[in-house]
Protein backbone atom coordinates (compact mmCIF):
# COMPACT_ATOMS: atom_id res chain seq x y z
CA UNK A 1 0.00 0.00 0.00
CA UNK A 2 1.22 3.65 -1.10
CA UNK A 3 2.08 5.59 1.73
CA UNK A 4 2.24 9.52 1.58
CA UNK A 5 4.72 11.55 2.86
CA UNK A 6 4.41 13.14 6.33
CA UNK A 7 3.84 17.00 5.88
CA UNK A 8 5.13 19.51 8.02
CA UNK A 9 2.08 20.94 9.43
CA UNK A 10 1.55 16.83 10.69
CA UNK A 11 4.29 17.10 13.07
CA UNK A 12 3.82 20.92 14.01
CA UNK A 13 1.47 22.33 16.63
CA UNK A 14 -0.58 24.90 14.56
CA UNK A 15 -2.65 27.84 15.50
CA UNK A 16 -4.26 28.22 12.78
CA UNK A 17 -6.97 26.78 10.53
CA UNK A 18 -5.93 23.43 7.79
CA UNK A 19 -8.56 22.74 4.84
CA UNK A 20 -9.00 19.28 3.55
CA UNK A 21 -10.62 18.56 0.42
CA UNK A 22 -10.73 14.91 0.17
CA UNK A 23 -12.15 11.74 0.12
CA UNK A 24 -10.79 10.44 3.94
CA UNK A 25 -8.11 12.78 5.20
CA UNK A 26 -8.19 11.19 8.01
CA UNK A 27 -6.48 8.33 8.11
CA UNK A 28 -3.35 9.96 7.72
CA UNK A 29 -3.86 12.99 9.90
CA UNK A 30 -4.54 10.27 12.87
CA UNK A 31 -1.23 8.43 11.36
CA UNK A 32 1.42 11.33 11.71
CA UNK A 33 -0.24 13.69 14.25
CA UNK A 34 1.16 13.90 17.75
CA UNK A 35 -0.69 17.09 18.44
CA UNK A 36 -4.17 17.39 19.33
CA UNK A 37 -5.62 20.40 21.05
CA UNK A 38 -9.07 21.68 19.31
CA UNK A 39 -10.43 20.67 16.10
CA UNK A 40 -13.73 21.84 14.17
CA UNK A 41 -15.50 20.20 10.96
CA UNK A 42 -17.97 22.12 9.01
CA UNK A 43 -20.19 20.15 6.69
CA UNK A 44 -23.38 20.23 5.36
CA UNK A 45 -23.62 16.43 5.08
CA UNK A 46 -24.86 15.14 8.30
CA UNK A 47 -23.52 11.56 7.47
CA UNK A 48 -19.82 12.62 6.87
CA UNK A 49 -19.61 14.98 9.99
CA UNK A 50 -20.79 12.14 12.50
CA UNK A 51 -18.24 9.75 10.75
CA UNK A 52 -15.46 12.51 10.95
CA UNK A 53 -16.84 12.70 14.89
CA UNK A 54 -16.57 9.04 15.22
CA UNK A 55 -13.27 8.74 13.49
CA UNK A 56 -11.22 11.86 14.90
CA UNK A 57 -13.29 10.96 18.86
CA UNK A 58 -9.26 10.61 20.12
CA UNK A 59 -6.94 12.84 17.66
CA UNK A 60 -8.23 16.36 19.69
CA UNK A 61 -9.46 17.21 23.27
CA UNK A 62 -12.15 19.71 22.10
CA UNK A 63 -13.69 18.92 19.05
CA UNK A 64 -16.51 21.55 17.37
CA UNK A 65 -19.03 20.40 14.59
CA UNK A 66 -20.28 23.47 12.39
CA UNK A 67 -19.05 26.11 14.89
CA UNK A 68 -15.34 27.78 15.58
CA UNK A 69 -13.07 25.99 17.34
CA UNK A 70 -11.89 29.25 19.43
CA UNK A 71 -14.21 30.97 22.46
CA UNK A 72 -14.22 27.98 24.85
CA UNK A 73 -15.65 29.01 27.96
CA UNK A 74 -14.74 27.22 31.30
CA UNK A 75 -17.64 26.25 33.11
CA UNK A 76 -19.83 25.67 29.73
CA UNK A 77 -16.86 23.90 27.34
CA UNK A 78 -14.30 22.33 29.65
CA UNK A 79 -10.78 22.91 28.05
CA UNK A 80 -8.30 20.66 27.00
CA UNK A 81 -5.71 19.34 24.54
CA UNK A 82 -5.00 15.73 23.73
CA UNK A 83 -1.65 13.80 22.55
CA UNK A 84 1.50 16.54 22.58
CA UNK A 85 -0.73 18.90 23.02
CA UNK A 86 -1.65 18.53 26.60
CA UNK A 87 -2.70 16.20 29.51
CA UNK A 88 -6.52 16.67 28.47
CA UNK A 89 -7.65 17.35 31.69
CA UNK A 90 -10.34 19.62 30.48
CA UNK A 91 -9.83 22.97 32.56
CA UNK A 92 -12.82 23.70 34.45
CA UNK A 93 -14.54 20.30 34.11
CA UNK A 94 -15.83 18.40 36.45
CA UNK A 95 -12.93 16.05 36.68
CA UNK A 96 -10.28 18.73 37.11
CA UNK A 97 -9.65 18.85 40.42
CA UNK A 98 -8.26 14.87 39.95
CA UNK A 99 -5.58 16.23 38.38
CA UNK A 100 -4.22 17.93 41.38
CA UNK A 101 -4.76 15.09 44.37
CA UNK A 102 -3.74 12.05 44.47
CA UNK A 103 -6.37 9.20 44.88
CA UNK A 104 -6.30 6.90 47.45
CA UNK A 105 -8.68 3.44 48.03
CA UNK A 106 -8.62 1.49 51.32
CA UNK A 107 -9.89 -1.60 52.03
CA UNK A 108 -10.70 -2.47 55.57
CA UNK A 109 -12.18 -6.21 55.99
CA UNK A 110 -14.00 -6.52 59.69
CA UNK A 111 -14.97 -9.85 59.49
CA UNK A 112 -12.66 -12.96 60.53
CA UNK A 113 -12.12 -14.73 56.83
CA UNK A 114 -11.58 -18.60 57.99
């Protein structure tokens, strides 16, 4: 199978906005990617964006579907990048605060075991 060549912007951590105009683009952005911090797809075929969702669910931490992928507010849209691009703890989320303690489970048996 032909492989193509990694690009620069696949191995970069970009601010700025990449259009695709293909087929599956995918496959190859998941490939070669290490970063992963926001990510929007605009479409007005219903059945392609829910297969780009489904697809791209781990390559980003925030990921927008016909709307901007900048204006995340904490509280509403927790915040946070995936792969090289962060820890994905999503800032202001309701899981945040994990991030900063350290979790600890006890077991206590009070019953003899024979």
């Amino acid at each position: 199978m032909h492989q193509a060549p990694v690009r620069d912007y696949e191995r970069q951590e970009l601010y700025l906005f990449i259009l695709f105009i293909s087929h599956n683009p995918f496959s190859q952005l998941l490939d070669h990617s290490v970063y992963g911090l926001t990510g929007a797809i605009f479409s007005e075929d219903k059945d392609f964006l829910y297969h780009a969702r489904d697809v791209l669910r781990d390559a980003v931490g925030n990921m927008y579907l016909n709307d901007k992928s900048t204006g995340s507010i904490v509280g509403q849209q927790p915040f946070g990048g995936a792969r090289m691009s962060g820890t994905n703890d999503k800032a202001g989320g309701p899981h945040y605060g994990i991030r900063w303690s350290s979790p600890l489970t006890i077991k206590e048996t009070t019953v003899a075991s024979y």
